[in-house]
Protein backbone atom coordinates (compact mmCIF):
# COMPACT_ATOMS: atom_id res chain seq x y z
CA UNK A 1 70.80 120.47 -130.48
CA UNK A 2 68.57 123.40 -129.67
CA UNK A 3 67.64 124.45 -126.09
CA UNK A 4 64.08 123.83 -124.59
CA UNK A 5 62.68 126.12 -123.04
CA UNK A 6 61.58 126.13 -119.51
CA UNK A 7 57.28 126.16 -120.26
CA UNK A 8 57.70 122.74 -121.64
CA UNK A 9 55.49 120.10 -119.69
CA UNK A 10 57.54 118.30 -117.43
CA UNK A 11 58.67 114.28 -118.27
CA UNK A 12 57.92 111.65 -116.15
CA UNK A 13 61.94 111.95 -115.27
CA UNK A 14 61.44 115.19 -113.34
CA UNK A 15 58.97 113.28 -111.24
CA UNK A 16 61.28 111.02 -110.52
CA UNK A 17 64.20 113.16 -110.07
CA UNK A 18 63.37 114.61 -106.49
CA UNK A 19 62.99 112.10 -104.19
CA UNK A 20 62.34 114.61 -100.98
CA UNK A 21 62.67 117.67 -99.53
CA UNK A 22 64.68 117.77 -96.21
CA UNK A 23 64.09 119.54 -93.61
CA UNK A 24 66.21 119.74 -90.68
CA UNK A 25 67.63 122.23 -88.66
CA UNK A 26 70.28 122.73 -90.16
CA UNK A 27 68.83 123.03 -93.50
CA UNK A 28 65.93 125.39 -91.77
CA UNK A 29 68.52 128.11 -90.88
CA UNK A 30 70.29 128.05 -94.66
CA UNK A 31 66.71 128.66 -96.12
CA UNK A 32 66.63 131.42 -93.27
CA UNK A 33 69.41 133.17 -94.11
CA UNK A 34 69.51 133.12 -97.74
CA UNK A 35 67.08 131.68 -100.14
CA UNK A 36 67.82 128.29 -100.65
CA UNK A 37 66.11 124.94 -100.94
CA UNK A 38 67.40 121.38 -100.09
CA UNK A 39 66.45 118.41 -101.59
CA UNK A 40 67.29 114.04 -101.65
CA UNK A 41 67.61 113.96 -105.60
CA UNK A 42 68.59 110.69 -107.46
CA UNK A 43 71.80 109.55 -107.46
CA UNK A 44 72.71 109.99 -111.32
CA UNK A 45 70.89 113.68 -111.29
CA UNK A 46 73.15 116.63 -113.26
CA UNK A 47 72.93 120.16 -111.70
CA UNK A 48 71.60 121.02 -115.05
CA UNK A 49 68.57 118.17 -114.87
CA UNK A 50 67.93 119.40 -111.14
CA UNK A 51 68.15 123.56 -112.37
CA UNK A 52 65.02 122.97 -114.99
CA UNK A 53 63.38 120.53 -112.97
CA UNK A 54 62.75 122.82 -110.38
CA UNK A 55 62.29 125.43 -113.24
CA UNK A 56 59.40 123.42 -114.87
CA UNK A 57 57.39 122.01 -111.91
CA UNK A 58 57.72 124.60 -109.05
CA UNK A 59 57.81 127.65 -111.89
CA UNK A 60 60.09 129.59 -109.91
CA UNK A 61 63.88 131.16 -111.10
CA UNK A 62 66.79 128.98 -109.90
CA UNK A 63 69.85 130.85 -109.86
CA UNK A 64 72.29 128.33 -108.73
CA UNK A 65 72.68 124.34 -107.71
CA UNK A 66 74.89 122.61 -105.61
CA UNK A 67 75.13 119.08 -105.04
CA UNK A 68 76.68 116.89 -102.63
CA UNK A 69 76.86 112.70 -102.14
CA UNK A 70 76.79 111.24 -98.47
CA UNK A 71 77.96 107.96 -98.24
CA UNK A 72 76.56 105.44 -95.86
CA UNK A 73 77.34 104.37 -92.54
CA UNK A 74 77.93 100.87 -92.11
CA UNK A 75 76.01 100.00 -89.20
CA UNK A 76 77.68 97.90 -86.12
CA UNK A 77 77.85 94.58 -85.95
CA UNK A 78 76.87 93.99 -89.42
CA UNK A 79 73.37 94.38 -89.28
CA UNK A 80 73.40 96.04 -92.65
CA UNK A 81 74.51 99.59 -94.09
CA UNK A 82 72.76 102.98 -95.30
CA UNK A 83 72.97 103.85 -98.99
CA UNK A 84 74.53 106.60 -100.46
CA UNK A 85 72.19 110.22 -100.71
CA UNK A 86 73.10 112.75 -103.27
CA UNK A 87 71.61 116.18 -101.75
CA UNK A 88 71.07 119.17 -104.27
CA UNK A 89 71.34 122.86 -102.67
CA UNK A 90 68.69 125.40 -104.42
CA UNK A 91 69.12 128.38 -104.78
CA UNK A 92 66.21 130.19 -105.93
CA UNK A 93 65.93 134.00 -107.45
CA UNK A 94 64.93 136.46 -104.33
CA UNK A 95 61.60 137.14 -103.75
CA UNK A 96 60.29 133.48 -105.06
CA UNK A 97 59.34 130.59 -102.78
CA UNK A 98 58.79 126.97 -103.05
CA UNK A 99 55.67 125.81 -100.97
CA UNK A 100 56.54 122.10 -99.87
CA UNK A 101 53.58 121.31 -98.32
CA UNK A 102 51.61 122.08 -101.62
CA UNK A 103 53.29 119.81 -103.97
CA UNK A 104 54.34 120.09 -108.01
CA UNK A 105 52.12 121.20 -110.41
């Protein structure tokens, strides 16, 4: 199995693979003070499929990726629930910079 490397196009997968970027304030003041990114990824996403997704459509370095799941809330009275979120942490080489606003590739 040999490696690809990171100027391959990008599959329809990576498309799919980050759902959105969120910004809150929380996540604001992480970016701040180091350089990280935080993304809503899909649920079955590998830190390895999220490191050269980023790698292929934003072109930028990532040096590290952590991931977390939230579970849903069951809301009261049974009105219904909110799914599960799996969150991926980027952290991206210094000096680089995703623009959000600007889209992929």
């Amino acid at each position: 199995m040999s490696k690809t490397s990171s100027s391959a196009a990008p599959t329809e997968r990576m498309y799919q693979l980050v759902v959105r970027p969120l910004i809150t304030e929380k996540t604001t003041k992480v970016s701040e003070s180091g350089n990280w990114l935080t993304f809503e990824v899909l649920p079955d996403a590998t830190k390895p499929e999220i490191k050269t997704t980023f790698e292929r459509l934003y072109g930028v370095e990532v040096l590290k990726v952590n991931t977390l799941v939230q579970k849903g809330k069951k809301r009261t009275r049974n009105l219904g629930a909110r799914s599960d979120i799996k969150k991926a942490f980027v952290k991206l080489k210094d000096g680089q910079s995703v623009d959000l606003s600007a889209g992929v590739k």
